[in-house]
PDB file of N, CA and C in Angstrom:
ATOM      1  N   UNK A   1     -26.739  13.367   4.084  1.00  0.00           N
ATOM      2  CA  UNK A   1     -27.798  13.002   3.168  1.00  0.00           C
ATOM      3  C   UNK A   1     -29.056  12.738   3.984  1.00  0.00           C
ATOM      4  N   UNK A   2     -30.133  13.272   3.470  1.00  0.00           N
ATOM      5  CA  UNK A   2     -31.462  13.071   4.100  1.00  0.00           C
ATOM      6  C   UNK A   2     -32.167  11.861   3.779  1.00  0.00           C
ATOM      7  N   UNK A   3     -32.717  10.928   4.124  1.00  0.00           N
ATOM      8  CA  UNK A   3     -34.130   9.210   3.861  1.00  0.00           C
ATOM      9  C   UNK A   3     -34.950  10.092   4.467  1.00  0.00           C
ATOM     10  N   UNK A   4     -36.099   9.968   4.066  1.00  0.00           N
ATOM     11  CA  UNK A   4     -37.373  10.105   4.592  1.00  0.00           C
ATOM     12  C   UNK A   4     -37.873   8.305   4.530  1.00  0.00           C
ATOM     13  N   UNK A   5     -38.235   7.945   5.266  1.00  0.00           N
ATOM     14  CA  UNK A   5     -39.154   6.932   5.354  1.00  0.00           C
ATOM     15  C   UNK A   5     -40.874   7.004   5.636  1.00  0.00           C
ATOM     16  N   UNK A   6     -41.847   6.061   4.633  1.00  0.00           N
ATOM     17  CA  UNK A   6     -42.902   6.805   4.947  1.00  0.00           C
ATOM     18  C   UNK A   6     -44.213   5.451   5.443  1.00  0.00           C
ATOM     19  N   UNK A   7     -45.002   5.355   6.143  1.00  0.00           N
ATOM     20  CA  UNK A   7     -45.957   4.099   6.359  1.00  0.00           C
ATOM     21  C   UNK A   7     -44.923   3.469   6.998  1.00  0.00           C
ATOM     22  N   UNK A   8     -44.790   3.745   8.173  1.00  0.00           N
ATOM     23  CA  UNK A   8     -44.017   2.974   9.736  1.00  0.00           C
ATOM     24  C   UNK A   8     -44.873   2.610  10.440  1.00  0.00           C
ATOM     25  N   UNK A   9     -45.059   1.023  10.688  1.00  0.00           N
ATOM     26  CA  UNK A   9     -45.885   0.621  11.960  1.00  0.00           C
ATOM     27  C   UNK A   9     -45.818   1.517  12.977  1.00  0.00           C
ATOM     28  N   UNK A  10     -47.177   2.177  13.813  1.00  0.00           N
ATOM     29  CA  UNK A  10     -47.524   2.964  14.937  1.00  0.00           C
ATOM     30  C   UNK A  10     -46.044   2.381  16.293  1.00  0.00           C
ATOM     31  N   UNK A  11     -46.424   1.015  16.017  1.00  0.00           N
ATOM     32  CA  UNK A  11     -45.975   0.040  17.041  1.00  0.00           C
ATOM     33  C   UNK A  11     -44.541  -0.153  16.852  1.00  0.00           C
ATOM     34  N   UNK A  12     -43.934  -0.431  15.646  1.00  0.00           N
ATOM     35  CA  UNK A  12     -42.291   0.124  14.837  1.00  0.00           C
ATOM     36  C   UNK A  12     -42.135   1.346  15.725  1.00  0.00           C
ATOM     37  N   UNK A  13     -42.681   2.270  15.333  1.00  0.00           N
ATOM     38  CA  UNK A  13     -42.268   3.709  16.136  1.00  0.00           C
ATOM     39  C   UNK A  13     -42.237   3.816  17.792  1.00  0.00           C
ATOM     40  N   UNK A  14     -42.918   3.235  18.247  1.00  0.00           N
ATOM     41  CA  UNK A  14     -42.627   3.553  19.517  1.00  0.00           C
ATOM     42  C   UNK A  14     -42.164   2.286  20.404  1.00  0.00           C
ATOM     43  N   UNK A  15     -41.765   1.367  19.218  1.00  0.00           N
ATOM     44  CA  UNK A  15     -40.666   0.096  19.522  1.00  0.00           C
ATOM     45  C   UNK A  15     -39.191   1.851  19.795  1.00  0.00           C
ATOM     46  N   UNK A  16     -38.720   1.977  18.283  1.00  0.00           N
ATOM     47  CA  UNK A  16     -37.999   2.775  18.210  1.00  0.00           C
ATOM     48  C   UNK A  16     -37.947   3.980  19.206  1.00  0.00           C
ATOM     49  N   UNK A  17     -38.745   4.838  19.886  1.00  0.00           N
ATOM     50  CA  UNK A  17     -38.771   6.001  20.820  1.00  0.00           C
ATOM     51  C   UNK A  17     -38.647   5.476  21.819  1.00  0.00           C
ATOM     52  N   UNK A  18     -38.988   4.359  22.292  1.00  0.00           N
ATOM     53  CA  UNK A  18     -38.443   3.465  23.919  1.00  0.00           C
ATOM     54  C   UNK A  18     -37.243   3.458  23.361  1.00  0.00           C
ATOM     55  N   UNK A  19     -36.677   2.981  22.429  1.00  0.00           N
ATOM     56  CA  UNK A  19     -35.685   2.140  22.697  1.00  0.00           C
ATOM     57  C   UNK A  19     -34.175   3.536  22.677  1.00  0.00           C
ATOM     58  N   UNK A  20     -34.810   4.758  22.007  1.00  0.00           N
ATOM     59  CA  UNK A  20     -34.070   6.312  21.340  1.00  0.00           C
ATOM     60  C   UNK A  20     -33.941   6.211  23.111  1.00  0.00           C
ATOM     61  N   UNK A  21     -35.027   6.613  23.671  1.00  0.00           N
ATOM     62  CA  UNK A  21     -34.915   7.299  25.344  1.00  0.00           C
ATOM     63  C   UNK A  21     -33.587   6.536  26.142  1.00  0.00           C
ATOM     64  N   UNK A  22     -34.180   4.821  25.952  1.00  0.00           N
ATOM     65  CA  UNK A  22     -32.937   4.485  26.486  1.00  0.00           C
ATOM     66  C   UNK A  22     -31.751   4.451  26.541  1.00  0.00           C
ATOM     67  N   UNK A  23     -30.926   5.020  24.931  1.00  0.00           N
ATOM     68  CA  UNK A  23     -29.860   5.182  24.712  1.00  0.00           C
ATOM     69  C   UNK A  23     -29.606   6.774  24.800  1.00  0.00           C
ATOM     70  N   UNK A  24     -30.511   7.674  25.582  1.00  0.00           N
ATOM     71  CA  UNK A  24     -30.572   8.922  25.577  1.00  0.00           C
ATOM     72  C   UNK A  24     -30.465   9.643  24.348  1.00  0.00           C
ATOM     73  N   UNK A  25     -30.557   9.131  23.477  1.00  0.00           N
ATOM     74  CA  UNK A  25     -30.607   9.774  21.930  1.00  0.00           C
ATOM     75  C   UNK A  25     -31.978  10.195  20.755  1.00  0.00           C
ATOM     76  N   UNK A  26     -31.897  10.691  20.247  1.00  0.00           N
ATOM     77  CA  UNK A  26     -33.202  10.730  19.161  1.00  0.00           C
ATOM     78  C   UNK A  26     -33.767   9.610  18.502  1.00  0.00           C
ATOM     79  N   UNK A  27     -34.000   9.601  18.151  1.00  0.00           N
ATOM     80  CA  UNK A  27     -34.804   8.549  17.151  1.00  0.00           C
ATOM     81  C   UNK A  27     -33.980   8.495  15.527  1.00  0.00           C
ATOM     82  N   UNK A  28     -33.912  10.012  15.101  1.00  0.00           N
ATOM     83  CA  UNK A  28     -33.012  10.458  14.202  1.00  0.00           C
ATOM     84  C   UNK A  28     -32.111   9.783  14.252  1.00  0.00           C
ATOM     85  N   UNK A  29     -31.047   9.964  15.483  1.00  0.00           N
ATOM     86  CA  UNK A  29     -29.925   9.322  15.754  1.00  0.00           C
ATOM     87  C   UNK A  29     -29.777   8.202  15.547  1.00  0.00           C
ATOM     88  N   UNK A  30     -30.657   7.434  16.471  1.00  0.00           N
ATOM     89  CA  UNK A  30     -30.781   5.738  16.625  1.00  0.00           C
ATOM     90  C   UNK A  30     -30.926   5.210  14.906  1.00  0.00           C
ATOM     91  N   UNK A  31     -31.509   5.811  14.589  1.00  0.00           N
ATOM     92  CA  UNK A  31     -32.149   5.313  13.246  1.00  0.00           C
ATOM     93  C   UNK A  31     -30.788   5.590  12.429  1.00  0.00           C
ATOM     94  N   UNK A  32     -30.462   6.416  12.662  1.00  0.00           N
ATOM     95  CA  UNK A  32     -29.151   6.598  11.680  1.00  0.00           C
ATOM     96  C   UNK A  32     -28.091   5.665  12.328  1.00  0.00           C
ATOM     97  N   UNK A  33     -27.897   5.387  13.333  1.00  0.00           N
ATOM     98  CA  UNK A  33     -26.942   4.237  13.860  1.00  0.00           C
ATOM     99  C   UNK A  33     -27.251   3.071  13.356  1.00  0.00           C
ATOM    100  N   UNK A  34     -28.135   2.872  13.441  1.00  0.00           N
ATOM    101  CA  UNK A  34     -28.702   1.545  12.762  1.00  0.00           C
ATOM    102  C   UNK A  34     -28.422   1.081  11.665  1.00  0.00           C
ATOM    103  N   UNK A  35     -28.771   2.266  10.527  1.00  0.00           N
ATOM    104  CA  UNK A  35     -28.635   2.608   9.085  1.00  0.00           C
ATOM    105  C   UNK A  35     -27.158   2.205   8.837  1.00  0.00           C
ATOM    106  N   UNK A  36     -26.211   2.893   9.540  1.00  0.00           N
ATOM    107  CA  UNK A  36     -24.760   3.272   9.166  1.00  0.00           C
ATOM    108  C   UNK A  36     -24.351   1.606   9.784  1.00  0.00           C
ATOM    109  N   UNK A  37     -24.377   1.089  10.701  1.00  0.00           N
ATOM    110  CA  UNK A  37     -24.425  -0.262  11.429  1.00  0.00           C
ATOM    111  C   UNK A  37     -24.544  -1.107  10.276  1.00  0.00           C
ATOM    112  N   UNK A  38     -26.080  -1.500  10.033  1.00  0.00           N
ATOM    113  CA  UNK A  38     -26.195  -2.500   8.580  1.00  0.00           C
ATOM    114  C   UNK A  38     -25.403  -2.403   7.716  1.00  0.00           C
ATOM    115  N   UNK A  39     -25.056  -1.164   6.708  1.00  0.00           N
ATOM    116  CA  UNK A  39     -24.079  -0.662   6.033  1.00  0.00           C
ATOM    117  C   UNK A  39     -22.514  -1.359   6.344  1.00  0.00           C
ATOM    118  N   UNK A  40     -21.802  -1.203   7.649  1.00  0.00           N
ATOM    119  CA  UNK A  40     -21.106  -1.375   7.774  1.00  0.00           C
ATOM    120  C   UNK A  40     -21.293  -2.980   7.844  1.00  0.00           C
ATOM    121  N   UNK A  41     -21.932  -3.386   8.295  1.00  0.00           N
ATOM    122  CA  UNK A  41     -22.233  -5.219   8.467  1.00  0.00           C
ATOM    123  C   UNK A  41     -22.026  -5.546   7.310  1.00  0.00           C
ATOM    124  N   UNK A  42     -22.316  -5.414   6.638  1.00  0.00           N
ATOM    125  CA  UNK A  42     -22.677  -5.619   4.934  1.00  0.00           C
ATOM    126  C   UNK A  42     -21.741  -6.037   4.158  1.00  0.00           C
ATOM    127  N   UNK A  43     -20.850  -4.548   4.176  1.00  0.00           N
ATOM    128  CA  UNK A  43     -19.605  -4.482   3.701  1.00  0.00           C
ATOM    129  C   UNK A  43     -18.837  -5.196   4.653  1.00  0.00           C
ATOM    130  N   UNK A  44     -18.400  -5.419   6.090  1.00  0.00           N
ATOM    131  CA  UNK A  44     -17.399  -6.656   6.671  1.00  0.00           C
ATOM    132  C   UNK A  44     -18.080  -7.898   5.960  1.00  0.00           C
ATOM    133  N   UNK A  45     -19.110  -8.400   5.438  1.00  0.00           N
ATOM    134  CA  UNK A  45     -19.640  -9.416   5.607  1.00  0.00           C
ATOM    135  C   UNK A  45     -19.224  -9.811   3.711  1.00  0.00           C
ATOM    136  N   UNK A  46     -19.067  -9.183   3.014  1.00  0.00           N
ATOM    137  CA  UNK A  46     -18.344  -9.151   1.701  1.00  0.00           C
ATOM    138  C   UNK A  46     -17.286  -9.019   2.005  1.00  0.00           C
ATOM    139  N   UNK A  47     -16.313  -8.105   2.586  1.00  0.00           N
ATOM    140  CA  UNK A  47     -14.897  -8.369   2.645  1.00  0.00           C
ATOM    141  C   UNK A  47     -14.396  -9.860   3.250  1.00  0.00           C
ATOM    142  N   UNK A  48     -15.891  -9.966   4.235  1.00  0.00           N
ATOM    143  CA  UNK A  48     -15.262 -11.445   4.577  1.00  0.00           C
ATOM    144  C   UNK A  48     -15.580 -12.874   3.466  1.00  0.00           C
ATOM    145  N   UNK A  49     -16.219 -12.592   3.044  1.00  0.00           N
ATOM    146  CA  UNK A  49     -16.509 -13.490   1.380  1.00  0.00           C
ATOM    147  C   UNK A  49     -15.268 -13.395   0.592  1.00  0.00           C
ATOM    148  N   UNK A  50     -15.246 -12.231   0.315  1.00  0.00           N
ATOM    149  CA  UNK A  50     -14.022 -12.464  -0.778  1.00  0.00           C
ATOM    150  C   UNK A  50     -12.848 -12.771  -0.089  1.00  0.00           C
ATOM    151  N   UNK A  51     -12.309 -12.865   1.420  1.00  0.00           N
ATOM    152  CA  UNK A  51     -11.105 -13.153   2.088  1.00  0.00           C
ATOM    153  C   UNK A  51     -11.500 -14.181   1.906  1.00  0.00           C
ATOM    154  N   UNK A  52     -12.609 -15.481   2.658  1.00  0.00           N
ATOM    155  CA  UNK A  52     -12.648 -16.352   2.226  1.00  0.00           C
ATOM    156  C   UNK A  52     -12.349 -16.992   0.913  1.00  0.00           C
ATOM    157  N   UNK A  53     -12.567 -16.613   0.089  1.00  0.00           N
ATOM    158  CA  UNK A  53     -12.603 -17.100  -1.714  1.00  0.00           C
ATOM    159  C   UNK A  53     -10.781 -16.783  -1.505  1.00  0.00           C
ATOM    160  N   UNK A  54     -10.414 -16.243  -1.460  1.00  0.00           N
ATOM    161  CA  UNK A  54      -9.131 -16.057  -1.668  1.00  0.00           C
ATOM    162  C   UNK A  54      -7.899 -16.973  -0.900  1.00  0.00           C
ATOM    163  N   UNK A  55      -8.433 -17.023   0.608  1.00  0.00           N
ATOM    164  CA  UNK A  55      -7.996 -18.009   1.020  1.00  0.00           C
ATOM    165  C   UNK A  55      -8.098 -19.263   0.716  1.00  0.00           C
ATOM    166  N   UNK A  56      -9.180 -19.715   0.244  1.00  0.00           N
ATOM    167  CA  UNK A  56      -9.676 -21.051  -0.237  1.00  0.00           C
ATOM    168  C   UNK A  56      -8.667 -21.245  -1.778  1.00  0.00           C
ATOM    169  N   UNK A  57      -8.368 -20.225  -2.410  1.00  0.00           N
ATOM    170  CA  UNK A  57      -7.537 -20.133  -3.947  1.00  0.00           C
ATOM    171  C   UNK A  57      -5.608 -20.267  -3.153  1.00  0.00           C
ATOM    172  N   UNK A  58      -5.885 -19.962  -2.246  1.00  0.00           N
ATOM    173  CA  UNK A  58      -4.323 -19.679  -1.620  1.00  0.00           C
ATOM    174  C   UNK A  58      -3.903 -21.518  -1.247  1.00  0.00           C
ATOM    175  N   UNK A  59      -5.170 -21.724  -0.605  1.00  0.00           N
ATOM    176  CA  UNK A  59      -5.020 -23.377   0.046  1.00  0.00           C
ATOM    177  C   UNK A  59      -4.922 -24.099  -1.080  1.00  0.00           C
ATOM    178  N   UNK A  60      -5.496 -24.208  -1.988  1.00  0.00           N
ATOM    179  CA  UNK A  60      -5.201 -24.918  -3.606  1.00  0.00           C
ATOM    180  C   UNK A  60      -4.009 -24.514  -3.850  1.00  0.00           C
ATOM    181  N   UNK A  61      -3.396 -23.467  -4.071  1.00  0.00           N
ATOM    182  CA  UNK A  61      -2.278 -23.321  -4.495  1.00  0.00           C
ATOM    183  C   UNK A  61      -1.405 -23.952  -3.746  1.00  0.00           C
ATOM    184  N   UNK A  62      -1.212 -24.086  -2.807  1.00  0.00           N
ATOM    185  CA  UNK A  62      -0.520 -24.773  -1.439  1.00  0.00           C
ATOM    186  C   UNK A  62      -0.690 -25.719  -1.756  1.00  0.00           C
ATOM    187  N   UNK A  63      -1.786 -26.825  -1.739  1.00  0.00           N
ATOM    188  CA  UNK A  63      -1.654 -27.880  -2.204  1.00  0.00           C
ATOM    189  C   UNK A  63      -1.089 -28.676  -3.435  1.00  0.00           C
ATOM    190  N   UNK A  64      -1.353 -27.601  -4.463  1.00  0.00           N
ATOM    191  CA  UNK A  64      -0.553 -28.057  -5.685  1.00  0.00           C
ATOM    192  C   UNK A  64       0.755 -28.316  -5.970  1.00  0.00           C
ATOM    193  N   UNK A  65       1.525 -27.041  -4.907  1.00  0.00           N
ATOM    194  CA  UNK A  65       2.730 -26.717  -4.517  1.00  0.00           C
ATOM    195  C   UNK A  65       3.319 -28.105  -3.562  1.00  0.00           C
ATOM    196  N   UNK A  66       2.558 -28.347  -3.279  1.00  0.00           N
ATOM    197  CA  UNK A  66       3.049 -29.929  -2.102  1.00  0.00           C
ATOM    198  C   UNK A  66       3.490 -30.782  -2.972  1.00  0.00           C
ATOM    199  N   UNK A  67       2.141 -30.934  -3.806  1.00  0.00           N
ATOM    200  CA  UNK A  67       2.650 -32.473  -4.493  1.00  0.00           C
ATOM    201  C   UNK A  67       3.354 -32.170  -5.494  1.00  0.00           C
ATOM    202  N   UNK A  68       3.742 -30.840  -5.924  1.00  0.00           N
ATOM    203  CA  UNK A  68       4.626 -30.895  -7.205  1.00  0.00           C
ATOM    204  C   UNK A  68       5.691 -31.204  -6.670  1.00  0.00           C
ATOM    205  N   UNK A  69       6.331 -30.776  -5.089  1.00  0.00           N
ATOM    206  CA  UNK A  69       7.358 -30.645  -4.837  1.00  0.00           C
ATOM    207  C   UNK A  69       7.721 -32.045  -3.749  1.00  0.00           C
ATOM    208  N   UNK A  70       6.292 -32.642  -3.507  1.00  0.00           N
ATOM    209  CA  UNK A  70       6.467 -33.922  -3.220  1.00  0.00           C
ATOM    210  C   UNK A  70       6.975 -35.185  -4.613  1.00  0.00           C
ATOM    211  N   UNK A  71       6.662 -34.784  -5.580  1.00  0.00           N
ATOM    212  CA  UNK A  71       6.885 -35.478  -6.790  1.00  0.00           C
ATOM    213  C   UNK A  71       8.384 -35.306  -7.583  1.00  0.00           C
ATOM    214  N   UNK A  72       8.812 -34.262  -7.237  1.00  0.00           N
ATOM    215  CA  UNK A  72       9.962 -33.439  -7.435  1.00  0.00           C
ATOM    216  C   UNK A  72      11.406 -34.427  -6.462  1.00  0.00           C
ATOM    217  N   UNK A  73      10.827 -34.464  -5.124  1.00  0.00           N
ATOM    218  CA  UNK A  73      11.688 -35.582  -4.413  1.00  0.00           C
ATOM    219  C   UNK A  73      11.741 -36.642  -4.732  1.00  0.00           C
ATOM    220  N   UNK A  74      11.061 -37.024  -4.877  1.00  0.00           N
ATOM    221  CA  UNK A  74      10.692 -38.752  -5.458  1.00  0.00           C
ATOM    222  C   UNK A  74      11.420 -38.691  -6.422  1.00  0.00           C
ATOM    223  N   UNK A  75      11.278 -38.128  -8.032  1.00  0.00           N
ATOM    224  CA  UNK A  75      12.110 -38.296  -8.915  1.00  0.00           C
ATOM    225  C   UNK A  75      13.580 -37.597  -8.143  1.00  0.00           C
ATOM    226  N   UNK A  76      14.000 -37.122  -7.897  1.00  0.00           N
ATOM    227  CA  UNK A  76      15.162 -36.608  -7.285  1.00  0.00           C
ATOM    228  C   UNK A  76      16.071 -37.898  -6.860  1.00  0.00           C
ATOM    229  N   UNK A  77      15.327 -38.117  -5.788  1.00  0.00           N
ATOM    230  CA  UNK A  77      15.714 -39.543  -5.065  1.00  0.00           C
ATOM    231  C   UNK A  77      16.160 -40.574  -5.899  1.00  0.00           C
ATOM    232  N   UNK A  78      14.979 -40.707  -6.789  1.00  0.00           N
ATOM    233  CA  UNK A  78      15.781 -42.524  -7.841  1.00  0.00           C
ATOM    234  C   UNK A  78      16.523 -41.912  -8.830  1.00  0.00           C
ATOM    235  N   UNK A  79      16.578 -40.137  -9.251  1.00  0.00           N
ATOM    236  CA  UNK A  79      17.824 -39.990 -10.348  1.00  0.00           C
ATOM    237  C   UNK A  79      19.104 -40.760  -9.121  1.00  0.00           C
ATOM    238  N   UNK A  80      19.228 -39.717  -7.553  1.00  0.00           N
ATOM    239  CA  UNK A  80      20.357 -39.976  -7.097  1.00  0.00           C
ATOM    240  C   UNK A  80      20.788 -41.366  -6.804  1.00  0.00           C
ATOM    241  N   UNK A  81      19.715 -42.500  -6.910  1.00  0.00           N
ATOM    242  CA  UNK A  81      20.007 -43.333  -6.837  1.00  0.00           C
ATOM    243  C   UNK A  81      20.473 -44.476  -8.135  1.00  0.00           C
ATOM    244  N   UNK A  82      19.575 -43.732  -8.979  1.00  0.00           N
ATOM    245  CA  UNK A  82      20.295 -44.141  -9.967  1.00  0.00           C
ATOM    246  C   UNK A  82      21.961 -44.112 -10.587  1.00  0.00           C
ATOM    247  N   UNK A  83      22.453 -42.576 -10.306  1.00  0.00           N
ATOM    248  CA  UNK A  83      23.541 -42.061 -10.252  1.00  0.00           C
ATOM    249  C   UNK A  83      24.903 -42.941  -9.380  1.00  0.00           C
ATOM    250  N   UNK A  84      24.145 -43.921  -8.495  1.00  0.00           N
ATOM    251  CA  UNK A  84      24.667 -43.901  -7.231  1.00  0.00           C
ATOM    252  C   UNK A  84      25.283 -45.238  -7.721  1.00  0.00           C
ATOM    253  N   UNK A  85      23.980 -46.290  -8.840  1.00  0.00           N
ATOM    254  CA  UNK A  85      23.893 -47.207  -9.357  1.00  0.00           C
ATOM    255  C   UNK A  85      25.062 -47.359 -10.232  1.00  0.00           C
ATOM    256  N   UNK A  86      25.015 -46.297 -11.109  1.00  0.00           N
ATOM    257  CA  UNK A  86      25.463 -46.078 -12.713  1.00  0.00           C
ATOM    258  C   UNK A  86      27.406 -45.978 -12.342  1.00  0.00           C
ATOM    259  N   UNK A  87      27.545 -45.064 -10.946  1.00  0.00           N
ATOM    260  CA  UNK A  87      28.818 -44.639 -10.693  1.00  0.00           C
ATOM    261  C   UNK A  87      29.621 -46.330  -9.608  1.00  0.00           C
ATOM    262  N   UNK A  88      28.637 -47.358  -9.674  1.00  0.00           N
ATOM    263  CA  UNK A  88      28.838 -48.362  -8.853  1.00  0.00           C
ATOM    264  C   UNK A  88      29.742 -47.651  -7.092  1.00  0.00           C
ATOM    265  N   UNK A  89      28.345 -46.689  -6.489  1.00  0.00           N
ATOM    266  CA  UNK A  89      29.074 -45.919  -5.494  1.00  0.00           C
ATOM    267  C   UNK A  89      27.871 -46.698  -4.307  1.00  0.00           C
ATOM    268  N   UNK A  90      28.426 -46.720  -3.075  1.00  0.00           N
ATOM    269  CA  UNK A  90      27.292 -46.824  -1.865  1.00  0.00           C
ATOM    270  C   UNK A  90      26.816 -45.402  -1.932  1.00  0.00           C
ATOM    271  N   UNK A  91      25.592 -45.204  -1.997  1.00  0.00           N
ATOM    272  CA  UNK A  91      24.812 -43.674  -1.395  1.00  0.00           C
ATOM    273  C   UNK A  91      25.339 -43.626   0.015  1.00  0.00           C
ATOM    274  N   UNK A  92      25.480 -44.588   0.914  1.00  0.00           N
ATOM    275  CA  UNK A  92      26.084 -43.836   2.363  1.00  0.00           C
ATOM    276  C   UNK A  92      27.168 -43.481   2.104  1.00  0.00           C
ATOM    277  N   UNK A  93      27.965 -43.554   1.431  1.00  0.00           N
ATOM    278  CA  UNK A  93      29.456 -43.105   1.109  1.00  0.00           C
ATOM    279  C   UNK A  93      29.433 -41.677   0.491  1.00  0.00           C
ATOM    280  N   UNK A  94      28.363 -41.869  -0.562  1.00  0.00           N
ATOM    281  CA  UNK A  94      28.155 -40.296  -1.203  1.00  0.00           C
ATOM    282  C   UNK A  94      27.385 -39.179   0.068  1.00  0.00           C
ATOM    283  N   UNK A  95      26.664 -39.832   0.835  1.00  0.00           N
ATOM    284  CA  UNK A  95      26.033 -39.525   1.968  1.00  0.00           C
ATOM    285  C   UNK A  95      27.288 -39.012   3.120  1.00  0.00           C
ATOM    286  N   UNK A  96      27.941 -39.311   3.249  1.00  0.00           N
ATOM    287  CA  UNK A  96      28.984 -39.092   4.658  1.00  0.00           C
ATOM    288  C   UNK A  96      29.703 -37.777   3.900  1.00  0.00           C
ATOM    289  N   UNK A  97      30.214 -38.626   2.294  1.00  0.00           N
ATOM    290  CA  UNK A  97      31.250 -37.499   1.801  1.00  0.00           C
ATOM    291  C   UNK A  97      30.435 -35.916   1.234  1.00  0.00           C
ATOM    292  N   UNK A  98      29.173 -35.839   1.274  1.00  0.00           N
ATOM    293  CA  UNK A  98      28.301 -34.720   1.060  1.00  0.00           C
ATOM    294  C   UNK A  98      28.788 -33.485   2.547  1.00  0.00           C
ATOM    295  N   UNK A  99      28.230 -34.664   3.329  1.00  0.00           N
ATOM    296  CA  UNK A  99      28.000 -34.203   4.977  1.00  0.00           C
ATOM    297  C   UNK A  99      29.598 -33.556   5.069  1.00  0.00           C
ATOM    298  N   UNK A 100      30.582 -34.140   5.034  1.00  0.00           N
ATOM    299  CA  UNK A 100      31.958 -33.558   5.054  1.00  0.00           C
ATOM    300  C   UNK A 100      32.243 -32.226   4.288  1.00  0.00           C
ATOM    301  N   UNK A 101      32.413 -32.746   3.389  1.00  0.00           N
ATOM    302  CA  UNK A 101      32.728 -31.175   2.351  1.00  0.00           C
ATOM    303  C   UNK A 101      31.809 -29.893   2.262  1.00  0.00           C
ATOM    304  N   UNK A 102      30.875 -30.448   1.984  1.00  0.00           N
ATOM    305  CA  UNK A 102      29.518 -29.671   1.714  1.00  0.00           C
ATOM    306  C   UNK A 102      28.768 -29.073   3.191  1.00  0.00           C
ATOM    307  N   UNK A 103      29.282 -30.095   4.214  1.00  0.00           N
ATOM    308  CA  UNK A 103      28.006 -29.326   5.409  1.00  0.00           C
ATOM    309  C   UNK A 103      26.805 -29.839   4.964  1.00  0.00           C
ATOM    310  N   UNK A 104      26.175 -30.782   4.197  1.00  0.00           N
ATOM    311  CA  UNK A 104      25.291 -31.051   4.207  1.00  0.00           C
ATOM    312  C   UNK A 104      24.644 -32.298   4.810  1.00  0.00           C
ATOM    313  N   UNK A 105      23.727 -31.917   5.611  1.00  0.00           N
ATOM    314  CA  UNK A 105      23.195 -32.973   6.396  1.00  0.00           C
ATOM    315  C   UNK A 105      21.948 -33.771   5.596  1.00  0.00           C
ATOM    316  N   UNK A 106      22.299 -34.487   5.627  1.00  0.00           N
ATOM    317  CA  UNK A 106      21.013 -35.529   4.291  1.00  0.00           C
ATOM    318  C   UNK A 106      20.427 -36.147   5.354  1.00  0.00           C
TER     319      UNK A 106
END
């Protein structure tokens, strides 16, 4: 695809033709590196926005996920203790005899 650009500072331009020589390239070139460069900046610089936003929606979810499942233990805990109450049992007793049969380490 062809840009024409038109009314370029004198001084723009031969910012740009020093700077073409030094990279041994055209001006054409440079200018189109440039072009395609911003372009590409642009777009990383939105992909990195919306990774952000998404991560930031991921960390909420994570967090919500904590305390549901922090809240989840808690009631867990005083049913089993309640249970523990109701069956007139020691929890270390239900505790040892878990660990035995079950393999489960509490």
């Amino acid at each position: 695809m062809e840009i024409k650009v038109r009314d370029v500072d004198t001084g723009a331009v031969k910012v740009l033709n020093d700077e073409a020589r030094k990279q041994k390239v055209s001006r054409n070139e440079l200018l189109k590196r440039h072009i395609e460069d911003l372009a590409q900046f642009n777009g990383i610089k939105r992909a990195e926005k919306e990774l952000d936003s998404t991560i930031s929606r991921v960390g909420d979810a994570l967090e919500i996920t904590y305390n549901r499942l922090d809240q989840l233990e808690k009631q867990s805990m005083k049913m089993y203790l309640l249970l523990a109450t109701v069956l007139d049992v020691d929890p270390e007793e239900v505790d040892d005899y878990l660990e035995k049969v079950f393999k489960i380490n509490i």
